[in-house]
N, C-alpha and C. Protein backbone atom coordinates (compact mmCIF):
# COMPACT_ATOMS: atom_id res chain seq x y z
N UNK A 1 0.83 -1.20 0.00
CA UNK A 1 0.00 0.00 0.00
C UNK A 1 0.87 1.26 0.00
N UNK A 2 2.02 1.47 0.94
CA UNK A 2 2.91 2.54 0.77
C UNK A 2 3.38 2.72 -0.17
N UNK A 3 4.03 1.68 -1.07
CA UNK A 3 4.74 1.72 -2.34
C UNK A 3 3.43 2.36 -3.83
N UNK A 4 2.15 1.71 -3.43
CA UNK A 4 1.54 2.57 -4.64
C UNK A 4 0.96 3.94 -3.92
N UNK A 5 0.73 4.40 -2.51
CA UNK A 5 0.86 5.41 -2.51
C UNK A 5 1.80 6.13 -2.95
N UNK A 6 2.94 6.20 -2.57
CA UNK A 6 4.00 6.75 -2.79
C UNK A 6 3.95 7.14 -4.28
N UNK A 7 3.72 5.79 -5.32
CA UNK A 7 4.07 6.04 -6.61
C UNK A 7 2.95 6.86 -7.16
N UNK A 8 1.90 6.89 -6.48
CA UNK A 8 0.85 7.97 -6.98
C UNK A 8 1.41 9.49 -6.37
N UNK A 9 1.07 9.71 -5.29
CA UNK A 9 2.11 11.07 -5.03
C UNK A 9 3.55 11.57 -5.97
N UNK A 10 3.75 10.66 -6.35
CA UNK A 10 5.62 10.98 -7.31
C UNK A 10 4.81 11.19 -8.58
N UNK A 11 3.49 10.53 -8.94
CA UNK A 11 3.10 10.81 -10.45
C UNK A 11 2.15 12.18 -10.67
N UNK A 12 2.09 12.45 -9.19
CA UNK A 12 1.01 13.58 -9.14
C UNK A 12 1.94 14.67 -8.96
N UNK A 13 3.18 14.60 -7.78
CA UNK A 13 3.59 15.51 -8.00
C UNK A 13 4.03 17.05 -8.81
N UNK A 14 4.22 16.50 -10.14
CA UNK A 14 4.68 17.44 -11.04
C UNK A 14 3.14 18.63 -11.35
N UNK A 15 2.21 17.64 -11.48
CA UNK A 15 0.71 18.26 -11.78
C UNK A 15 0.63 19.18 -10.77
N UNK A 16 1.15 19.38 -9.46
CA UNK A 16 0.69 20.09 -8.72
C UNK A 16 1.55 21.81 -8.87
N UNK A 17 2.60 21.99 -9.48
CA UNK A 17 3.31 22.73 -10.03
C UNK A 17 2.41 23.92 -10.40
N UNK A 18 1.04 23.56 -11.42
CA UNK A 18 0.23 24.30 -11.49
C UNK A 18 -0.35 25.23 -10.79
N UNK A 19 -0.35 24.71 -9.96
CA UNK A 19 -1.30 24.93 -8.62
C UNK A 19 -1.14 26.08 -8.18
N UNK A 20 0.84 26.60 -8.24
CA UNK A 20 1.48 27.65 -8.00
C UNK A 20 0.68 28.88 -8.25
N UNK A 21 1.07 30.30 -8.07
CA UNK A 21 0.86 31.76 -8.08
C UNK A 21 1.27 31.77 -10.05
N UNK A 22 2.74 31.37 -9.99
CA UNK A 22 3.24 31.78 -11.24
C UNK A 22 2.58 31.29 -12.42
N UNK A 23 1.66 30.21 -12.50
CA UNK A 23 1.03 29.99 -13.61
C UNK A 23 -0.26 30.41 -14.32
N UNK A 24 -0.39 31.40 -13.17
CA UNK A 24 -1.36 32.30 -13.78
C UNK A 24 -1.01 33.45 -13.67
N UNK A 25 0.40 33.88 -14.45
CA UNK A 25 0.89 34.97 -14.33
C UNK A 25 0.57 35.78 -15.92
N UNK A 26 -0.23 34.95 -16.91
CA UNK A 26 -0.54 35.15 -18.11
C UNK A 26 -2.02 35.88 -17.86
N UNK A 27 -2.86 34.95 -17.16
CA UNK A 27 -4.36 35.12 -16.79
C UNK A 27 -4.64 36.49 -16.27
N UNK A 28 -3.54 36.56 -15.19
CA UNK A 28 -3.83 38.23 -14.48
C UNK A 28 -2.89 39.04 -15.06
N UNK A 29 -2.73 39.78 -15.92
CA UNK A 29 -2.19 40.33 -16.19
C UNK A 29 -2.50 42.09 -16.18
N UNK A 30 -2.16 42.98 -16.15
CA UNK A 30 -2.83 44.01 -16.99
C UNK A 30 -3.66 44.69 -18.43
N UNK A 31 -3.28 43.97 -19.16
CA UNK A 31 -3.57 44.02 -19.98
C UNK A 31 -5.21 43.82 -20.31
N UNK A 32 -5.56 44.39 -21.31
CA UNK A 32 -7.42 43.95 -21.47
C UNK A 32 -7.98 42.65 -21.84
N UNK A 33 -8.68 42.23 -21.31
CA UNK A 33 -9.20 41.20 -21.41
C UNK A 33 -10.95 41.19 -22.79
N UNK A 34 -10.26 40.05 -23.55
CA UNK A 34 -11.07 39.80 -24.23
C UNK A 34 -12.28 40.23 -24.06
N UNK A 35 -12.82 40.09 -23.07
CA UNK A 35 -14.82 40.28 -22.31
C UNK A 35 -14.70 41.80 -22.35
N UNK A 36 -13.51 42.78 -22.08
CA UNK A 36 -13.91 43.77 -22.32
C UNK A 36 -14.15 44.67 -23.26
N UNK A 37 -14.68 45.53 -22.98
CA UNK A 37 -15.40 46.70 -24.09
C UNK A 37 -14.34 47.49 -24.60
N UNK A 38 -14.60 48.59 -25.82
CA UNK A 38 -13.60 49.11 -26.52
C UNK A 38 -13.24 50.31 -25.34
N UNK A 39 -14.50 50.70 -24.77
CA UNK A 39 -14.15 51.68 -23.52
C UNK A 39 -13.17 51.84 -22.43
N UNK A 40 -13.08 50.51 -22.17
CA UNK A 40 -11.83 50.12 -21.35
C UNK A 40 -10.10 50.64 -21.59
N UNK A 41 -10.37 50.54 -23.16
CA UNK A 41 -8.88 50.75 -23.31
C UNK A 41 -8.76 52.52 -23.22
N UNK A 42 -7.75 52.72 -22.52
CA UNK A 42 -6.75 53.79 -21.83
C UNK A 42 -6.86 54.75 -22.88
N UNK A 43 -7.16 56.12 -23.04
CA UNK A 43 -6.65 56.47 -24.26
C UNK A 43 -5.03 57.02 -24.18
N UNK A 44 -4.61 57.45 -25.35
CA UNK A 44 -3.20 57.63 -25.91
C UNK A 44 -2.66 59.01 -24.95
N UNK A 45 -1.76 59.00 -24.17
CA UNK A 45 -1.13 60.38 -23.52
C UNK A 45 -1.54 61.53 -24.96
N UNK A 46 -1.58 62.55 -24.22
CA UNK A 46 -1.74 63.74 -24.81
C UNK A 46 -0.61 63.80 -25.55
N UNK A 47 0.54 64.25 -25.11
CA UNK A 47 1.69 64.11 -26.03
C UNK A 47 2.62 63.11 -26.93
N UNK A 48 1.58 61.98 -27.30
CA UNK A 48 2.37 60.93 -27.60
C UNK A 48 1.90 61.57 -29.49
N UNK A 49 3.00 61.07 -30.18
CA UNK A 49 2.89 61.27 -31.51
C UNK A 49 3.45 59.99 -31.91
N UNK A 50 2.69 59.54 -33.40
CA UNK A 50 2.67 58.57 -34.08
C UNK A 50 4.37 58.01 -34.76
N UNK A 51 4.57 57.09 -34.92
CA UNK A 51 5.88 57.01 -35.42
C UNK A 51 6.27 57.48 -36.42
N UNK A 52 7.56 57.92 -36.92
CA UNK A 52 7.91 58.52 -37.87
C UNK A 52 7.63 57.79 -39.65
N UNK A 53 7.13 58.06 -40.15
CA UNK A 53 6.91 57.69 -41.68
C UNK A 53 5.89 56.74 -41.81
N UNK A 54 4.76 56.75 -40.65
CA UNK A 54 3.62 56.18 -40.76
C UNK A 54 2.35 57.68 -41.24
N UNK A 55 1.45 57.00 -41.79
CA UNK A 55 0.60 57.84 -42.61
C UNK A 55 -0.68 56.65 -42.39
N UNK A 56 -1.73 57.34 -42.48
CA UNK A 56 -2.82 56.02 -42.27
C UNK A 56 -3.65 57.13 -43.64
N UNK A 57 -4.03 55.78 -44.38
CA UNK A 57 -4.62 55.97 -45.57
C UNK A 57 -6.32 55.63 -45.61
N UNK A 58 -6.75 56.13 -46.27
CA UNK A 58 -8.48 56.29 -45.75
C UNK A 58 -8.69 54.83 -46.49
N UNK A 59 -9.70 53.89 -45.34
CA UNK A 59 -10.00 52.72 -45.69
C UNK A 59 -11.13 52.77 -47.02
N UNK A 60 -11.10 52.04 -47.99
CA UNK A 60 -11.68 51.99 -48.89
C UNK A 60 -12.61 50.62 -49.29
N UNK A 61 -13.57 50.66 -49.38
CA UNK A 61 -14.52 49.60 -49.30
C UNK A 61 -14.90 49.53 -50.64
N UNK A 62 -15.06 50.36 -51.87
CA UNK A 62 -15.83 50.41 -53.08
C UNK A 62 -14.62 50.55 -54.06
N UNK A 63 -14.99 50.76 -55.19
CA UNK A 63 -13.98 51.51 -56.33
C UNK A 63 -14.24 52.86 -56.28
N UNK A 64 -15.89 52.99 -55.86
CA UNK A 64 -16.29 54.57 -56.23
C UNK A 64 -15.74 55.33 -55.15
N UNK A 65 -15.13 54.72 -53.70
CA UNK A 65 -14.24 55.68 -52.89
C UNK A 65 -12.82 55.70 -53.70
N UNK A 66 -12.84 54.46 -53.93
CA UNK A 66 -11.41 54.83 -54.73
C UNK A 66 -11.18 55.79 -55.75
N UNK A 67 -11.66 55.92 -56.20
CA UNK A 67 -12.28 56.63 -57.54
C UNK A 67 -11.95 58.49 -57.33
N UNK A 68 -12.35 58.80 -56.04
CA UNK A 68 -12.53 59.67 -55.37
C UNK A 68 -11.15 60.43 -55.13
N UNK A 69 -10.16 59.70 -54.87
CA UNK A 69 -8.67 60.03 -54.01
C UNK A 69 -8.15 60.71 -55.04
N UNK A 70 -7.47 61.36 -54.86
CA UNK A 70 -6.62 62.63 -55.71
C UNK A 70 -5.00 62.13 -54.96
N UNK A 71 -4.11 62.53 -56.05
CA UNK A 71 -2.70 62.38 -55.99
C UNK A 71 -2.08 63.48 -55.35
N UNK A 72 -1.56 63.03 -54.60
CA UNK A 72 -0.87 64.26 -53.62
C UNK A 72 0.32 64.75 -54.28
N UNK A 73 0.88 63.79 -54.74
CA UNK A 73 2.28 64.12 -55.39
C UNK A 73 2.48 64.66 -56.95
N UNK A 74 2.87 65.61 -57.67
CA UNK A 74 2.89 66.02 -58.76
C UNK A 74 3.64 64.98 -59.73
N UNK A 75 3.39 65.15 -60.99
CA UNK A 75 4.36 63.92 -61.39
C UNK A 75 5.25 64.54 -62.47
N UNK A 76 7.05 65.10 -61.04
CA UNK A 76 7.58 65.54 -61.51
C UNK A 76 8.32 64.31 -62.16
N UNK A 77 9.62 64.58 -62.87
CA UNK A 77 10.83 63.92 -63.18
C UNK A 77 11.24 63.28 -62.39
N UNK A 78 11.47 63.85 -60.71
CA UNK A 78 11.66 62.94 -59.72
C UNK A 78 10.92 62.11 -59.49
N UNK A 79 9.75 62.20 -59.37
CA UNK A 79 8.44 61.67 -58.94
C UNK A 79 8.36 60.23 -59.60
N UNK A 80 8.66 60.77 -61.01
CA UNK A 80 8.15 59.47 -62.43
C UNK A 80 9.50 58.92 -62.34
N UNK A 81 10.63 58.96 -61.73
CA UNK A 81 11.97 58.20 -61.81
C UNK A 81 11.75 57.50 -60.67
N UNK A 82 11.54 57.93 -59.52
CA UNK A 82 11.22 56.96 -58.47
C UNK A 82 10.29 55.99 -58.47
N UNK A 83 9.14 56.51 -59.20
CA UNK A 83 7.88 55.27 -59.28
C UNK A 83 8.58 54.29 -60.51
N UNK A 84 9.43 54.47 -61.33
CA UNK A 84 9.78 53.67 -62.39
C UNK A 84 10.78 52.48 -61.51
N UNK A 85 11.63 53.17 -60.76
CA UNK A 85 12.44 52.30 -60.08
C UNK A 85 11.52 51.43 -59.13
N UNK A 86 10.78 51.91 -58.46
CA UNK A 86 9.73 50.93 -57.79
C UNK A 86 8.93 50.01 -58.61
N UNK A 87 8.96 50.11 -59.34
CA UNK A 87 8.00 49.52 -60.44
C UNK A 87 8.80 48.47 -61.34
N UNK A 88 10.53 48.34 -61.22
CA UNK A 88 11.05 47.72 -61.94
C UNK A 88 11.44 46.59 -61.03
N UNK A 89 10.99 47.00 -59.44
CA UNK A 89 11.00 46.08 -58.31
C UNK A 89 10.19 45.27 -58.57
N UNK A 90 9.01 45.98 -57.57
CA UNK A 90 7.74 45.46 -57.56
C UNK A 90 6.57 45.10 -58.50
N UNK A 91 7.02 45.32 -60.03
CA UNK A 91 5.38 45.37 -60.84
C UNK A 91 6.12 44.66 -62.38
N UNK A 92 7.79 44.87 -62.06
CA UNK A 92 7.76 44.26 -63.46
C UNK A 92 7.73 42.72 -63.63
N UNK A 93 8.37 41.83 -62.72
CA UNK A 93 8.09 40.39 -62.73
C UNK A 93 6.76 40.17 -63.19
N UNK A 94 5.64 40.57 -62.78
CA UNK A 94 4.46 40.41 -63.48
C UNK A 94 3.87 40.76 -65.08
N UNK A 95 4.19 42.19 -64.85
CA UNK A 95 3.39 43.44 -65.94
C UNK A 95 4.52 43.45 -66.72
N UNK A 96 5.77 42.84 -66.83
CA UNK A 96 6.82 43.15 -67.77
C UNK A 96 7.43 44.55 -67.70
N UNK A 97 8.56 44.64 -68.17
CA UNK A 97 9.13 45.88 -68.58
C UNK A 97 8.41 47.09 -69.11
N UNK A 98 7.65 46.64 -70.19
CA UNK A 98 6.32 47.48 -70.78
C UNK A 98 5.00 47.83 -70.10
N UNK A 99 4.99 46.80 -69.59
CA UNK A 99 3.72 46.88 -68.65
C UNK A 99 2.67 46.56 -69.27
N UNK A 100 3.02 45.68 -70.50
CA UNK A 100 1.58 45.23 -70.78
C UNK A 100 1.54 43.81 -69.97
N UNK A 101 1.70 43.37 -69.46
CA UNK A 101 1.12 41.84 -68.61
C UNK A 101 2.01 40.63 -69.14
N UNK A 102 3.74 41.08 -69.67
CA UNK A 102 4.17 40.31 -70.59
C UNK A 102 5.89 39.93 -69.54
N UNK A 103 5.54 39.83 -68.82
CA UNK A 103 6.70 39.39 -67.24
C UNK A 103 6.73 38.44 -67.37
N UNK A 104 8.08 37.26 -66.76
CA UNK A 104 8.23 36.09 -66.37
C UNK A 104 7.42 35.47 -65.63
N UNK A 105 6.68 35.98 -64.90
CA UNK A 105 5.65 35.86 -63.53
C UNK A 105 4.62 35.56 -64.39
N UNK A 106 4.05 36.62 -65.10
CA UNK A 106 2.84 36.88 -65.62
C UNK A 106 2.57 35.98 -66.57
N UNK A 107 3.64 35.60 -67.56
CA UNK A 107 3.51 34.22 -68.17
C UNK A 107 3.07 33.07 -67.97
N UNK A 108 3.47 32.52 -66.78
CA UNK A 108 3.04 31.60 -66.00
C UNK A 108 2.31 31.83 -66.35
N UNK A 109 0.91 32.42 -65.63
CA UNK A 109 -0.23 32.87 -64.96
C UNK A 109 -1.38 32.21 -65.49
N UNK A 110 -2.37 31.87 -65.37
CA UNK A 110 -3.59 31.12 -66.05
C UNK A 110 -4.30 32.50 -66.75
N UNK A 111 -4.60 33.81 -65.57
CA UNK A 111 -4.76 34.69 -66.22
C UNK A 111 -4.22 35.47 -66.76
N UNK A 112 -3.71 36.57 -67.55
CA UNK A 112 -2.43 38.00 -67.91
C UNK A 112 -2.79 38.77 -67.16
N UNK A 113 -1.70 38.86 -66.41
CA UNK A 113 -1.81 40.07 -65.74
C UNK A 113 -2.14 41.78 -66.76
N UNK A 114 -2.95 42.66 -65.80
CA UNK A 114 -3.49 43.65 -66.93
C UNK A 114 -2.71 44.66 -67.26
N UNK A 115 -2.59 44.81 -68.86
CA UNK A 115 -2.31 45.83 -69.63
C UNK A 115 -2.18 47.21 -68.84
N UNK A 116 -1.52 47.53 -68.40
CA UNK A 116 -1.35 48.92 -67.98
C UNK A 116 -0.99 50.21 -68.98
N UNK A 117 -0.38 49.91 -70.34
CA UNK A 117 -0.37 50.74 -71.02
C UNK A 117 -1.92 50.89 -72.14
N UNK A 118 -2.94 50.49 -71.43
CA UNK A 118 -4.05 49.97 -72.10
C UNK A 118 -5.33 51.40 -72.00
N UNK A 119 -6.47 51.96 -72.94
CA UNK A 119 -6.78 53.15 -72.63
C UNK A 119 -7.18 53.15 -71.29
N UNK A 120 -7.69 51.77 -71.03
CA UNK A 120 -8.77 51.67 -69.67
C UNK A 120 -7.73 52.50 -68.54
N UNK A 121 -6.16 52.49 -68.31
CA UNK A 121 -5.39 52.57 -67.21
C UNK A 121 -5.10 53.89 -67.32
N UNK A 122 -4.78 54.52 -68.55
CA UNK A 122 -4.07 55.25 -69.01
C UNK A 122 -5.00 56.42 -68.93
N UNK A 123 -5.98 56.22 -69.41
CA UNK A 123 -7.07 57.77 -69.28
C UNK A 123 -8.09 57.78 -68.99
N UNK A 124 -8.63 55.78 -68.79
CA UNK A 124 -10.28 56.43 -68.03
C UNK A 124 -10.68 55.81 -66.71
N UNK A 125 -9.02 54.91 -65.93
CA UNK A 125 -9.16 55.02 -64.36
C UNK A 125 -8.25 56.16 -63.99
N UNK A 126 -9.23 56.51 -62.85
CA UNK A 126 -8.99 57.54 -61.83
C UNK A 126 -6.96 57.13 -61.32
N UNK A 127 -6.61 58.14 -61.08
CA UNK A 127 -5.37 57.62 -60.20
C UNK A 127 -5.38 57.19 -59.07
N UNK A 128 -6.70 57.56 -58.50
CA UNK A 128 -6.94 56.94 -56.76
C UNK A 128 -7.49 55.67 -57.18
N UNK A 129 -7.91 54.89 -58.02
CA UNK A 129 -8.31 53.69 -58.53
C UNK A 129 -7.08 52.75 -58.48
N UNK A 130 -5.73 53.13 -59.28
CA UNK A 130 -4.93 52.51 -59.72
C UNK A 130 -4.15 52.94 -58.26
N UNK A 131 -3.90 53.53 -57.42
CA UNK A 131 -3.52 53.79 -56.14
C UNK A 131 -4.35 52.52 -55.14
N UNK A 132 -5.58 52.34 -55.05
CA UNK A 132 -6.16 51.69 -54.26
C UNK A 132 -5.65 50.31 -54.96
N UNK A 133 -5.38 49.66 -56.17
CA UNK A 133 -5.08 48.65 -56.35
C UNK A 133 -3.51 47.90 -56.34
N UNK A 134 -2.85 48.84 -56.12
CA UNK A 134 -1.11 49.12 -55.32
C UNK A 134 -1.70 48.77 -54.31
N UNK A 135 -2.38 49.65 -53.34
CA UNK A 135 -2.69 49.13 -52.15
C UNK A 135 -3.01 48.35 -51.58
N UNK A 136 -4.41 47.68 -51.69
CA UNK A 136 -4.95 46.49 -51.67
C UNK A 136 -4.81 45.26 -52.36
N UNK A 137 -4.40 45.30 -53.58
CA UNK A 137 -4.36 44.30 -54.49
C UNK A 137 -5.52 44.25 -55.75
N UNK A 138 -5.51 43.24 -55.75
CA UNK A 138 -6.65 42.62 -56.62
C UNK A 138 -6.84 41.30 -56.83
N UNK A 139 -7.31 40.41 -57.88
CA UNK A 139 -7.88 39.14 -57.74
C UNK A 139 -6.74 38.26 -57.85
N UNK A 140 -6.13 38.79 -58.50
CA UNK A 140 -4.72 38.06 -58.79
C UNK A 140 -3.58 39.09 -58.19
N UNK A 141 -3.77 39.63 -57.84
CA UNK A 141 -2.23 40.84 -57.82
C UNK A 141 -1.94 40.97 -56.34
N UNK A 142 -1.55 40.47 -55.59
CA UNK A 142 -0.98 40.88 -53.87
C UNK A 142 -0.72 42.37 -53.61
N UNK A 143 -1.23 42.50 -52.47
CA UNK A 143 -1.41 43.84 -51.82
C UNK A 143 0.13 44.07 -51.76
N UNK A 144 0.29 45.50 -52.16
CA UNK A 144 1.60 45.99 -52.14
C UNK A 144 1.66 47.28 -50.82
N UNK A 145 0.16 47.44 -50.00
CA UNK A 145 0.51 48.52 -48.85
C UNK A 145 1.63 48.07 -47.72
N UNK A 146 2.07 47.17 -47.33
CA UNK A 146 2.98 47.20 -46.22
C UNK A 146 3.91 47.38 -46.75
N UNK A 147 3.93 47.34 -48.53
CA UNK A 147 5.99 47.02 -48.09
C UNK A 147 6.47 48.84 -49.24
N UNK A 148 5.12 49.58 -49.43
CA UNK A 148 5.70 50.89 -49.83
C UNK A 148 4.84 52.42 -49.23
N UNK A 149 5.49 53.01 -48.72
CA UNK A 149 4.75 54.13 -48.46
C UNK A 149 3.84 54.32 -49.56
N UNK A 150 2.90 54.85 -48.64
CA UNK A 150 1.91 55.47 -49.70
C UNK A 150 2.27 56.58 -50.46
N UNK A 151 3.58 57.50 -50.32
CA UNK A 151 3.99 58.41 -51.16
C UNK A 151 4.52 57.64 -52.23
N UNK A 152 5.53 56.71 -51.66
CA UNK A 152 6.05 55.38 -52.75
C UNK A 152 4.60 54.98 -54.19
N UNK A 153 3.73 54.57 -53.55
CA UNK A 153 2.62 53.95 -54.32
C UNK A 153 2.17 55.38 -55.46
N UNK A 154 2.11 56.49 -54.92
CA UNK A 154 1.71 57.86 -55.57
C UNK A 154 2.93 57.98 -56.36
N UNK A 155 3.97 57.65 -56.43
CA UNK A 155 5.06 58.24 -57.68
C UNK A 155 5.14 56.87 -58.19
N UNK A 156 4.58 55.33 -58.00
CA UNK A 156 4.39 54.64 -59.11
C UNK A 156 3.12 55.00 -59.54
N UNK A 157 2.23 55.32 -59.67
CA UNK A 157 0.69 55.72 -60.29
C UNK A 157 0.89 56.96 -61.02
N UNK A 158 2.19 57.58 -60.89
CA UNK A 158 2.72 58.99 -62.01
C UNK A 158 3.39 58.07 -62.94
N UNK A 159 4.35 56.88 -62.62
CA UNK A 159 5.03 56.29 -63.54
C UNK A 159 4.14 55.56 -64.42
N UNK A 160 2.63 54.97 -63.91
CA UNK A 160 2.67 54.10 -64.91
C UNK A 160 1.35 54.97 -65.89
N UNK A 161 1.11 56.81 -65.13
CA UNK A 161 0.16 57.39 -66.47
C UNK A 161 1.61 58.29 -67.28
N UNK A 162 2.49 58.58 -66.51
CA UNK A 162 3.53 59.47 -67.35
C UNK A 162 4.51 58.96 -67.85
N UNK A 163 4.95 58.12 -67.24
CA UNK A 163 6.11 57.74 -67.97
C UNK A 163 6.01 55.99 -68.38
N UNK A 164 4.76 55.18 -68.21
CA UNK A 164 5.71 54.00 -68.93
C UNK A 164 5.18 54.12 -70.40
N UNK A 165 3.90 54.90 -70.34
CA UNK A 165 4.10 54.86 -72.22
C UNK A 165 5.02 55.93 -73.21
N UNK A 166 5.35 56.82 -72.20
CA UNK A 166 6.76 57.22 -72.86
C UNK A 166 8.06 56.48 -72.83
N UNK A 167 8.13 55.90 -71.91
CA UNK A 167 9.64 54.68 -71.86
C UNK A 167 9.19 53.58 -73.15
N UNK A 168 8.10 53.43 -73.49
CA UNK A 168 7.75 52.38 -74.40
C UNK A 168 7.63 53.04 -75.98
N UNK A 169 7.54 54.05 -76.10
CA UNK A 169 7.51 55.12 -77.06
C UNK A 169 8.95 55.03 -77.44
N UNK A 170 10.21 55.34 -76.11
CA UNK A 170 11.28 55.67 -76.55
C UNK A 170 11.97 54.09 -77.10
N UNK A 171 11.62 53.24 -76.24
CA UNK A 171 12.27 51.76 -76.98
C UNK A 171 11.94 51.48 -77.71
N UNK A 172 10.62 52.13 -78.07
CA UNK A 172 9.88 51.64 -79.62
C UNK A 172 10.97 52.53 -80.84
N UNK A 173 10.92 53.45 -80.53
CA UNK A 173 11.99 54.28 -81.56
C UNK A 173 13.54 53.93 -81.78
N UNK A 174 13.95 53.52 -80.22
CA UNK A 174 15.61 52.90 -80.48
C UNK A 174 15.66 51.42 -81.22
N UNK A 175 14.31 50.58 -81.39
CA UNK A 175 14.17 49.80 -81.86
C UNK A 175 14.08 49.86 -83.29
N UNK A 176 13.08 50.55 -83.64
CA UNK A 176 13.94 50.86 -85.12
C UNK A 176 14.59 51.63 -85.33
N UNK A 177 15.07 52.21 -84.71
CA UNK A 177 16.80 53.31 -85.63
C UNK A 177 17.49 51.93 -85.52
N UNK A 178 17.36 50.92 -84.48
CA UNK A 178 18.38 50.31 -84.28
C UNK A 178 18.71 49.43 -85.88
N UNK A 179 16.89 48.45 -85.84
CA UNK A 179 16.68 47.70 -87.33
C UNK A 179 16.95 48.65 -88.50
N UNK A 180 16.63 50.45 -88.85
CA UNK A 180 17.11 50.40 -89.58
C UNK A 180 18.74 50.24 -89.88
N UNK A 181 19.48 50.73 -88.90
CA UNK A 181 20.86 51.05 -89.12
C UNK A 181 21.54 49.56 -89.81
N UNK A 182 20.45 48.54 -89.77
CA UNK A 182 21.54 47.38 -90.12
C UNK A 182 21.78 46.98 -91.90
């Protein structure tokens, strides 16, 4: 009888560990608890300011809010050189060099990725349209908001109404001076 007491006490022992203060050092915490209301939470010190190079962008539920947004950024030379370089990151594996939907990526694809030098992009969506779809994505296209400022996203949406059908204009021309010269 001592020996399987014993061996029950030695098998229980460890279980009782629980039992301790410290294992419900998760449970009580400060922090808010699920059951509570949004009221609960503390608001923000008066003097606290947001981190540096964060911007919060107005949530968009429709196209027709999208539709709506205006470009903050002008689309200087700088502007359209920076969105080109972002764009030779992020948009050409898909959309190709040209940007018609003709990328290594985009090949693959069951669907083509879309024509961006196409009228639909070029003159009869809004720039806050083609901004919200940088942002969010689309059916096929992965959301590009975490990994570029939204100023970032505004000087590619100058690159791809100002400058990629002029970059495609100009290779179109070095292309034939080139064929004729031969």
């Amino acid at each position: 009888m001592k020996r399987a007491t014993l061996f029950t006490m030695t098998a229980l022992l460890p279980s009782l560990a629980f039992a301790w203060p410290w294992s419900r050092d998760m449970a009580n915490q400060i922090s808010i608890k699920p059951q509570e209301g949004p009221q609960s939470v503390r608001p923000f010190p008066q003097t606290s300011i947001p981190m540096a190079g964060t911007q919060t962008t107005p949530f968009i539920k429709t196209h027709d809010e999208a539709m709506k947004l205006k470009n903050p950024n002008q689309a200087t030379a700088q502007s359209i050189n920076h969105g080109r370089e972002l764009f030779q990151i992020y948009c050409v594996p898909c959309h190709g060099v040209s940007g018609t939907g003709d990328g290594l990526v985009g090949a693959k694809l069951l669907v083509r990725p879309f024509d961006l030098t196409s009228e639909n992009v070029q003159k009869i969506a809004p720039e806050g349209y083609i901004f919200a779809h940088i942002t969010f994505g689309g059916a096929l296209m992965p959301s590009y908001g975490n990994d570029m400022y939204p100023k970032e996203r505004w000087d590619v949406v100058n690159y791809v109404r100002h400058g990629l059908v002029a970059d495609d204009k100009k290779a179109a021309q070095e292309k034939n001076t080139v064929g004729s010269a031969k």
